[in-house]
Protein backbone atom coordinates (compact mmCIF):
# COMPACT_ATOMS: atom_id res chain seq x y z
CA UNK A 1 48.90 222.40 124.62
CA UNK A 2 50.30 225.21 122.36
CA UNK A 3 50.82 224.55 119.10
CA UNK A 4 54.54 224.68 117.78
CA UNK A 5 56.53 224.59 115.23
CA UNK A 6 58.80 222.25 113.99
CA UNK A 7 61.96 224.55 114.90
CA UNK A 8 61.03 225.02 118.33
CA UNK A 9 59.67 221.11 118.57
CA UNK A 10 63.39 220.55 117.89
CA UNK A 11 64.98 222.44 120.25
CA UNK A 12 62.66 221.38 123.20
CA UNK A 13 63.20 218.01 122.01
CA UNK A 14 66.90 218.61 122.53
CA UNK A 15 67.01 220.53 125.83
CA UNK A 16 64.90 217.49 127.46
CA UNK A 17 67.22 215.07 126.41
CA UNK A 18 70.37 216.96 127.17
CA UNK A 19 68.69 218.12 130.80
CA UNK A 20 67.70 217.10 133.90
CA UNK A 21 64.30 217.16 134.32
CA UNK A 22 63.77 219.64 137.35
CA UNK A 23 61.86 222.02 135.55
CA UNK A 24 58.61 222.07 133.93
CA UNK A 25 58.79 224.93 130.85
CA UNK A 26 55.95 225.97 129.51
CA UNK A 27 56.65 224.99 125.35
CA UNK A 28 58.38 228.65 124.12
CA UNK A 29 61.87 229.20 123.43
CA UNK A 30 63.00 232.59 124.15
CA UNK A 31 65.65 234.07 121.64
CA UNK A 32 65.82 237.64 122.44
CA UNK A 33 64.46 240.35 124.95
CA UNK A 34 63.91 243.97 125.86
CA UNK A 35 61.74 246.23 128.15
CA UNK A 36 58.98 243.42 129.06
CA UNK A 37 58.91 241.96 125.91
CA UNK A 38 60.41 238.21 125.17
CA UNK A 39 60.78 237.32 121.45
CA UNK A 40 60.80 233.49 120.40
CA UNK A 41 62.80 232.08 118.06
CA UNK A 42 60.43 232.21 115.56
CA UNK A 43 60.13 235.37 115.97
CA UNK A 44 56.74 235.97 117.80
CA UNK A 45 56.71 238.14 120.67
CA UNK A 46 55.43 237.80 124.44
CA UNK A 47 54.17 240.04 127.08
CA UNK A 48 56.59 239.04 130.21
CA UNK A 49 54.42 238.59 133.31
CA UNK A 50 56.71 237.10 134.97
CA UNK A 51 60.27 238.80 135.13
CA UNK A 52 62.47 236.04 136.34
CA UNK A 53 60.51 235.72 139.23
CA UNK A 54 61.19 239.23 140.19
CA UNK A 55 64.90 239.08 139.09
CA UNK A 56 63.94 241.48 136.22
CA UNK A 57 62.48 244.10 138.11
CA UNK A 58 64.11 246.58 136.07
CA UNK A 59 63.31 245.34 132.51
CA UNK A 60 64.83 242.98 130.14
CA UNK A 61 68.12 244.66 128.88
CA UNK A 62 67.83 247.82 131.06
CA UNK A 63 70.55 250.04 129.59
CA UNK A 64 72.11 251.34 132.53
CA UNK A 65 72.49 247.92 133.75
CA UNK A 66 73.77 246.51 130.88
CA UNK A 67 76.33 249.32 130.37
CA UNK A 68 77.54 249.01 133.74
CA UNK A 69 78.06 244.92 133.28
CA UNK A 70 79.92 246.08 129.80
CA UNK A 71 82.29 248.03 131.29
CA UNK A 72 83.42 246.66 134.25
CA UNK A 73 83.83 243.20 131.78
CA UNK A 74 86.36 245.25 129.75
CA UNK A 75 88.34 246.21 133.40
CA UNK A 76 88.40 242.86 135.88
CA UNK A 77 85.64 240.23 136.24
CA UNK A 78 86.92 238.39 139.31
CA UNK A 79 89.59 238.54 142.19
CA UNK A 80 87.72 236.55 144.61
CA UNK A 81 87.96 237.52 147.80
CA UNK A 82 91.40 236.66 148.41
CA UNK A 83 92.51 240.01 147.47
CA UNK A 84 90.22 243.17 147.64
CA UNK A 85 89.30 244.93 144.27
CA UNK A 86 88.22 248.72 143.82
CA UNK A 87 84.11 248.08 143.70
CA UNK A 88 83.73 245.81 146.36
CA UNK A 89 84.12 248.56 149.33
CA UNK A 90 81.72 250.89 147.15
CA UNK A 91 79.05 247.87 146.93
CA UNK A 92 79.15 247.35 150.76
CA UNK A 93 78.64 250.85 151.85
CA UNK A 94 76.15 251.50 149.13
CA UNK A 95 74.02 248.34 150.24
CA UNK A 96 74.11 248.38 153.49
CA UNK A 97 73.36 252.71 153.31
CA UNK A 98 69.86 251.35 151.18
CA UNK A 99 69.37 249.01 154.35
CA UNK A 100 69.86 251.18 156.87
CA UNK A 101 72.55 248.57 158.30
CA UNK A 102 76.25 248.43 158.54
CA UNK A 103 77.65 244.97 157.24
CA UNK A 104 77.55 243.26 153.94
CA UNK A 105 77.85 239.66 153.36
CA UNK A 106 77.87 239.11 149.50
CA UNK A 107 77.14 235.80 148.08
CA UNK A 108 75.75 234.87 144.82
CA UNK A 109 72.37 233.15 144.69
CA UNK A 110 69.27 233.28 146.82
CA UNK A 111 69.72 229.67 148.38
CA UNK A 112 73.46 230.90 149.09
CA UNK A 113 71.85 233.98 150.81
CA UNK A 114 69.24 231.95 153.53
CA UNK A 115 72.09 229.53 153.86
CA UNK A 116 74.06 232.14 154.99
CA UNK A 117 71.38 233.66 157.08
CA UNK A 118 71.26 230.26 158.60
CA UNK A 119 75.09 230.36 159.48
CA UNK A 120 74.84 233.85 160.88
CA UNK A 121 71.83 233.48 163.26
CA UNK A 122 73.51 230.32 164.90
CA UNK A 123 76.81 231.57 165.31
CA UNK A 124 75.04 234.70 166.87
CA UNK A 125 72.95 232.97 168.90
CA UNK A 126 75.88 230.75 170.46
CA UNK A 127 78.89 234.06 170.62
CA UNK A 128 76.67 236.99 171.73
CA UNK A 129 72.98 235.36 172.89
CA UNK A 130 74.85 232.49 174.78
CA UNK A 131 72.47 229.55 173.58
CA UNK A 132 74.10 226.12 174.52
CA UNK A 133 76.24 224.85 171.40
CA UNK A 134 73.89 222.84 169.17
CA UNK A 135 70.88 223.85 170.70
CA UNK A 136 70.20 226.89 168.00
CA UNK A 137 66.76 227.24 167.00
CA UNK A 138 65.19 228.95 163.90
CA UNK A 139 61.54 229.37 163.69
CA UNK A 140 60.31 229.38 160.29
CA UNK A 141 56.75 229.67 158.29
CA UNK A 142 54.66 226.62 156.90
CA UNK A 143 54.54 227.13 153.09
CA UNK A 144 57.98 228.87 152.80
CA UNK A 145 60.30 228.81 149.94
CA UNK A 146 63.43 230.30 151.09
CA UNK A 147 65.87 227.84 148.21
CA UNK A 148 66.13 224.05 147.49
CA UNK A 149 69.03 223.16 149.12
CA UNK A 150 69.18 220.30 151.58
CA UNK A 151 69.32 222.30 154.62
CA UNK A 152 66.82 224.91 153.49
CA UNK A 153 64.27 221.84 151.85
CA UNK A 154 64.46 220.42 155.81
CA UNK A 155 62.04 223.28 156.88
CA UNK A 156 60.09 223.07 153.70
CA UNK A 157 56.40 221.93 154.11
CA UNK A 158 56.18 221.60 150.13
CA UNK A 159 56.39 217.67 149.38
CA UNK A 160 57.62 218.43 145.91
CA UNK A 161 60.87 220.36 147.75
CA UNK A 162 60.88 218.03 149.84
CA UNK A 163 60.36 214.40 149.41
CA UNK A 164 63.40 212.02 148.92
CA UNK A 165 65.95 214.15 150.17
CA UNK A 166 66.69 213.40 153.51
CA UNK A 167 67.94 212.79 156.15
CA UNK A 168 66.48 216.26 157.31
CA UNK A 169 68.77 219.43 158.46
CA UNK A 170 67.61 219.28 162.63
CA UNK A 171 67.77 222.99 163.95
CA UNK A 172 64.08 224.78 162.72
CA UNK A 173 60.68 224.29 164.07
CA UNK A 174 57.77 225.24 161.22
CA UNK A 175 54.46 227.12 162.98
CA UNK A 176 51.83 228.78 160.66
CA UNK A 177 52.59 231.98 159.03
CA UNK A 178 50.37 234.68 159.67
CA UNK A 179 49.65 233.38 163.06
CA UNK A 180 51.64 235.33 166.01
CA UNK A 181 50.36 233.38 168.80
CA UNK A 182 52.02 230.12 167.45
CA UNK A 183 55.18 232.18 166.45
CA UNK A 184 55.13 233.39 170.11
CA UNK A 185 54.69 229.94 171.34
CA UNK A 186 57.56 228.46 169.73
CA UNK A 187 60.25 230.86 170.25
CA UNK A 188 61.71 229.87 173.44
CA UNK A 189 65.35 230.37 175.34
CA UNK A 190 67.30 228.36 172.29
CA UNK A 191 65.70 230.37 169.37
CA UNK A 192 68.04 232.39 167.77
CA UNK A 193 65.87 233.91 165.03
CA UNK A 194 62.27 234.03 163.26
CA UNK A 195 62.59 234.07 159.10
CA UNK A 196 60.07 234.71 157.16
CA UNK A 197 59.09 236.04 153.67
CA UNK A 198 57.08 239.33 154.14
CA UNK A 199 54.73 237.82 151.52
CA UNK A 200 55.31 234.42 150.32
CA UNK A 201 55.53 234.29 146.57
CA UNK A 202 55.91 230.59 145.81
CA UNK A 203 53.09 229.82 147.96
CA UNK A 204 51.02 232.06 145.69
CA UNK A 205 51.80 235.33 146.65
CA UNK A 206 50.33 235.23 150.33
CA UNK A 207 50.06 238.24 151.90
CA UNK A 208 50.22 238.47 156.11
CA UNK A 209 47.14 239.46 158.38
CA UNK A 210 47.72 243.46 158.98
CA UNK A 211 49.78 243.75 161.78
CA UNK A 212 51.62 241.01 161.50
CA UNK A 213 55.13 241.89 160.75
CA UNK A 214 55.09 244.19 163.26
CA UNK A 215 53.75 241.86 165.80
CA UNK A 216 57.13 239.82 164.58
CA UNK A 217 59.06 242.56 164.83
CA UNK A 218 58.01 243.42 168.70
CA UNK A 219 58.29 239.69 169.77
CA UNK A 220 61.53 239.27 168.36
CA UNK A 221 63.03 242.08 170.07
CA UNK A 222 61.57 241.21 173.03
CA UNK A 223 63.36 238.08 173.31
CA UNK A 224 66.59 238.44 171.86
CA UNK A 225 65.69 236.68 168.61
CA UNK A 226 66.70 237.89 165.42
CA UNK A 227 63.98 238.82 162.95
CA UNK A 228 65.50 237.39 159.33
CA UNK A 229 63.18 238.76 155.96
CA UNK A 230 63.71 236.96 153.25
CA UNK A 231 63.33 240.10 150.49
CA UNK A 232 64.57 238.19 147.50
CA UNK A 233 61.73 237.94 145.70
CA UNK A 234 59.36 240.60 147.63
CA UNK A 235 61.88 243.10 147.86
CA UNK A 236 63.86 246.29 145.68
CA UNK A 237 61.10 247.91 144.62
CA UNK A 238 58.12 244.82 143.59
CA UNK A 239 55.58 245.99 146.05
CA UNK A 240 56.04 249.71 145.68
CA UNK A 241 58.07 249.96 148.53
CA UNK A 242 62.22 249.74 148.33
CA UNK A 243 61.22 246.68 151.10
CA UNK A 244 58.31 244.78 151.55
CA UNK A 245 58.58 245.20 155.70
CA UNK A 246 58.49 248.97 154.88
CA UNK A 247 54.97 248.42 154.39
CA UNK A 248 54.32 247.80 157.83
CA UNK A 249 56.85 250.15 159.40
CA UNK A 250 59.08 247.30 159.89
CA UNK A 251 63.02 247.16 160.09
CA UNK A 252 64.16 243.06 160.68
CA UNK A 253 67.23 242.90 161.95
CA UNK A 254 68.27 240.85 158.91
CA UNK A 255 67.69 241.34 155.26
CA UNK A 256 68.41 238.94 152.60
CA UNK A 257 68.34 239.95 149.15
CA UNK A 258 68.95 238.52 145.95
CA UNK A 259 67.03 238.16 142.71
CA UNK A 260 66.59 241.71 141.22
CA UNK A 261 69.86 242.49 143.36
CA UNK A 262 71.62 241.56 140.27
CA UNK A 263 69.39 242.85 137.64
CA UNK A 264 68.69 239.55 135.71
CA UNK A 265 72.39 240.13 134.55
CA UNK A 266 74.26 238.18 137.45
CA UNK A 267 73.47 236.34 140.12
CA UNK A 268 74.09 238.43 143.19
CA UNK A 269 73.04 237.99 146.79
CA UNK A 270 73.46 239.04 149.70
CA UNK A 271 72.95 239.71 153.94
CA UNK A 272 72.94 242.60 155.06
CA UNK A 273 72.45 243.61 159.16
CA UNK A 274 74.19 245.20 162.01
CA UNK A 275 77.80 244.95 162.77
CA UNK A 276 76.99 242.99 166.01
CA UNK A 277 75.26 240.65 163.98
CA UNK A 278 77.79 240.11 161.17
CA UNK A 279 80.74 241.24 163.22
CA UNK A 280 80.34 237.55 164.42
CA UNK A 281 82.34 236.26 161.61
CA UNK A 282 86.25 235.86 161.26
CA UNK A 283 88.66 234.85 158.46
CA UNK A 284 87.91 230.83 157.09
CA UNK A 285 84.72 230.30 158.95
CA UNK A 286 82.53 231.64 155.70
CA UNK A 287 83.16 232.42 152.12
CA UNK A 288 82.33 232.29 148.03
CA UNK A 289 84.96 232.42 145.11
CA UNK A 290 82.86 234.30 143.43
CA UNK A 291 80.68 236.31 146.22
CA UNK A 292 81.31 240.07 145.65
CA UNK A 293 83.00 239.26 142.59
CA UNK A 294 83.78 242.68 140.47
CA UNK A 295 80.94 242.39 138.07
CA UNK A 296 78.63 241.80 140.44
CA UNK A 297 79.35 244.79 142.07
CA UNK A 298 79.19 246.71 139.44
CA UNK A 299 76.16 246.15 138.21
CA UNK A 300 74.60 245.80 142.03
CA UNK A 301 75.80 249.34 142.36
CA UNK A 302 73.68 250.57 139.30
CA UNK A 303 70.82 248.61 141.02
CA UNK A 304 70.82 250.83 144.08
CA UNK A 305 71.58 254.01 141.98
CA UNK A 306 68.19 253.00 140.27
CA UNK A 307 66.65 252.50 143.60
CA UNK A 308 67.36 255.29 145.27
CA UNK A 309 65.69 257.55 142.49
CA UNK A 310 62.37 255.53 143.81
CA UNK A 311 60.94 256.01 140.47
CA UNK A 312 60.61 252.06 140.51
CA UNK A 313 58.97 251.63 143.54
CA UNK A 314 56.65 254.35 142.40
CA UNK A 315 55.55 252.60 139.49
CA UNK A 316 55.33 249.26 141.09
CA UNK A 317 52.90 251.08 143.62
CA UNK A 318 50.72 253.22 140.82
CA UNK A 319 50.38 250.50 138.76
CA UNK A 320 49.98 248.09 140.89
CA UNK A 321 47.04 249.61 142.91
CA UNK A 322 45.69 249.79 139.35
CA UNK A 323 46.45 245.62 138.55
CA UNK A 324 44.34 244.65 141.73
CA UNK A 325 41.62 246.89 140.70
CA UNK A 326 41.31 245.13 137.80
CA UNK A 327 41.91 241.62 139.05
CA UNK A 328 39.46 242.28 141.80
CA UNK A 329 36.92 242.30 139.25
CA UNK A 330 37.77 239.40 138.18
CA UNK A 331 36.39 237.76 141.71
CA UNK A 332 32.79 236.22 142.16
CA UNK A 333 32.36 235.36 138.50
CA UNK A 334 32.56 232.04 138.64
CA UNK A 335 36.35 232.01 137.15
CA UNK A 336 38.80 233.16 139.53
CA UNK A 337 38.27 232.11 143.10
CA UNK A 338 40.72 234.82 144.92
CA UNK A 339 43.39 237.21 144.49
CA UNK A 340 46.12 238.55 146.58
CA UNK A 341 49.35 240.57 146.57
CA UNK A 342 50.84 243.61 146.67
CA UNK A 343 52.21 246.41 144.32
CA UNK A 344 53.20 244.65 140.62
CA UNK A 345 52.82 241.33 142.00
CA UNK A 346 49.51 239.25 142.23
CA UNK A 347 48.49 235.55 142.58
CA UNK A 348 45.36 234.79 140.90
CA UNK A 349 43.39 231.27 142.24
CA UNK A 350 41.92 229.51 139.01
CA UNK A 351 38.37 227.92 139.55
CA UNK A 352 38.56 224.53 138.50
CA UNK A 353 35.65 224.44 136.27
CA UNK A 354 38.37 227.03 134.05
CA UNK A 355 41.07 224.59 133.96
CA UNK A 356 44.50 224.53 135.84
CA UNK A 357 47.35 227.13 136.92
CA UNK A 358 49.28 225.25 133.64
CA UNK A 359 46.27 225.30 131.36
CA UNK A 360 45.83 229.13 131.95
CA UNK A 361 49.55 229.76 131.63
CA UNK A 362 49.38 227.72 128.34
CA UNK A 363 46.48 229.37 126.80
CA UNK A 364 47.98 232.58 127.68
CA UNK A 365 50.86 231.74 125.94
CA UNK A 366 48.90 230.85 122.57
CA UNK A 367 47.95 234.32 123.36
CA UNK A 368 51.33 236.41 123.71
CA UNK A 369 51.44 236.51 127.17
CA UNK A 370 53.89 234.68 129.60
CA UNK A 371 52.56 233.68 133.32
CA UNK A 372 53.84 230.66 135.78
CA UNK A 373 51.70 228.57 137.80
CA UNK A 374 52.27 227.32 141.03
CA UNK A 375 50.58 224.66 143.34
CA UNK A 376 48.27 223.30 141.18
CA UNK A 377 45.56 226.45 140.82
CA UNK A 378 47.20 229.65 140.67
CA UNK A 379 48.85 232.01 138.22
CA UNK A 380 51.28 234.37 140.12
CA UNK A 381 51.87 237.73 137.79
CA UNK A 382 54.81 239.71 138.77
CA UNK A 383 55.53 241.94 135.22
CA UNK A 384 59.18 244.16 135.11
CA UNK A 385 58.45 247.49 137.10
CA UNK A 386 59.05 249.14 133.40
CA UNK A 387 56.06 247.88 131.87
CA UNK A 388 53.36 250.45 130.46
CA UNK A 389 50.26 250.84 131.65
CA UNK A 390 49.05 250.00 128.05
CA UNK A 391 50.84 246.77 128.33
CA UNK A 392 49.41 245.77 131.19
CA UNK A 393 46.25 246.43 130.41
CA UNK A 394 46.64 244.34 127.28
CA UNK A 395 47.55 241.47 129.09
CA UNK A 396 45.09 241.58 130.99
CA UNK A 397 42.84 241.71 128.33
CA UNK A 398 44.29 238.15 127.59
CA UNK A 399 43.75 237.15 130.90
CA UNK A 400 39.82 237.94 130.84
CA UNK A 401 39.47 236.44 127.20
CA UNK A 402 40.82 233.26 128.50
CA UNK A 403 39.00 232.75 131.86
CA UNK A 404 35.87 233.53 129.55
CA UNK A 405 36.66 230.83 127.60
């Protein structure tokens, strides 16, 4: 464990007994931030390999986001929905223009998002497909994290997620993910879409068998399913592609975004996908106070505006071809067991004989740099797209001087 100081002691001390205990931080307290640096309150700063879990794609503090959020605060913060208000039409056309789509549903977190998704592929599926009312099918991938709500935790094969909440949400049936003959197997007449994560990043950044998206993408069409990516975390601009389906040549017929969306400013979310598909939808029967609220949208906007220069994405993809290069290396030494990912986003396996996912994060820490773990054995880095190649190479620097031991 990393030594600390009485100051930040205290304030740990204090959050644990003042919070649930759903979370697991590793022992910093973050004061102040900028670029892809995170400065304790002591002072002492921190390489951020992390970035929100790809909500800060564009940098801690990015000025043209945070100059958008100041002045639309100074104008109108919130309406909701019950009257219009002069960014919202902007932040539809804008969004579903970087989609290729034609309909917008805003919402405000990730979990809101897939719930959403959820909603829209059933009520689909029963006023244009014509499945029998209740009989709606979803097929989903083991080892997903699409949110933690109670309907999204029913099709979760993680026991953490999972265990003690139920009774389960009925409606999804779980097959392997990379495998397309099980997928094929288990969409029948009552499935009303496939979603998956284009890579799964909770799962340790798993990356599908070539092909495979595509293979999605022609099944689903061929039956009359809809094809739902979840892009929150994989998606604007983390892989080196504005999508992480683009990587395969793949359009879903749904997109859900969320995470970097909002910049690490706001929450915003979103689905995004045809007007057939979210024409399905009338006054009452769907909705969020504060879903396409005004400074959401303003800041969302600046988000695409970024995007569409596709100097991010760029980045993500030069530096990124350079972070597996290096990690590769890092294979068949008798400290790192396997690596995967894509672009500025990697999961590392830890050999046990180094320690565990949470004993590498913390000796990282003692070392200035700030990783996750996940499932027991891996690190997951996933650094803002703004961060130098010097940076990077420092931290992994770190990296190597702690797997040496």
């Amino acid at each position: 464990m990393p030594s600390m100081t009485p100051a930040t002691e205290r304030d740990i001390a204090a959050a644990e007994a003042h919070s649930a205990h759903n979370y697991h931080p590793l022992p910093v307290v973050i004061a102040s931030a900028e670029g892809a640096w995170m400065t304790d309150v002591e002072g002492r700063r921190y390489l951020d390999l992390l970035a929100g879990y790809s909500a800060l794609n564009f940098g801690h503090g990015n000025r043209r986001l945070i100059d958008a959020a100041k002045a639309q605060l100074e104008r109108v913060t919130l309406t909701s929905r019950a009257f219009h208000h002069d960014r919202f039409a902007e932040f539809c056309a804008e969004l579903a223009a970087l989609c290729g789509k034609d309909m917008v549903l805003p919402m405000n977190t990730g979990a809101e998002a897939i719930e959403t998704a959820v909603k829209t592929a059933r009520k689909w599926g029963y006023r244009v497909k014509g499945v029998p009312d209740g009989k709606a099918k979803i097929v989903v991938a083991d080892n997903n994290f699409h949110g933690r709500t109670t309907t999204i935790i029913s099709f979760s094969t993680d026991p953490e997620a999972r265990a003690d909440y139920g009774p389960y949400t009925p409606g999804f049936e779980i097959v392997p993910y990379g495998d397309l003959a099980a997928l094929s197997a288990a969409v029948d007449e009552h499935t009303v879409a496939v979603l998956l994560e284009p890579i799964q990043g909770e799962a340790g950044v798993l990356v599908p068998p070539a092909g495979y998206l595509a293979g999605v993408r022609r099944l689903t069409a061929e039956r009359n399913v809809l094809f739902i990516a979840d892009e929150i975390q994989a998606g604007l601009g983390r892989t080196g592609r504005t999508f992480a389906c683009e990587h395969e040549g793949v359009e879903p017929d749904v997109y859900v975004l969320g995470k970097a969306l909002g910049g690490g400013v706001v929450p915003v979310s979103a689905v995004v996908a045809s007007s057939e598909v979210l024409g399905v939808f009338r006054p009452g029967e769907h909705g969020s106070t504060f879903g396409g609220n005004p400074l959401a949208c303003a800041v969302a906007l600046e988000v695409i505006a970024i995007l569409r220069t596709g100097e991010y994405q760029e980045r993500a993809a030069e530096l990124g071809e350079h972070l597996h290069r290096e990690l590769g290396l890092l294979v068949g030494g008798g400290a790192v067991e396997a690596v995967r990912g894509r672009g500025l986003w990697a999961g590392i396996d830890i050999a046990p004989a180094v320690g565990s996912g949470r004993e590498v994060s913390e000796r990282l820490l003692e070392r200035g740099v700030l990783v996750k773990d996940t499932h027991g054995a891996t690190i997951r880095i996933a650094p803002p797209l703004v961060i130098s190649k010097g940076d990077l190479d420092w931290g992994l620097d770190q990296l190597r001087a702690v797997l040496a031991g």
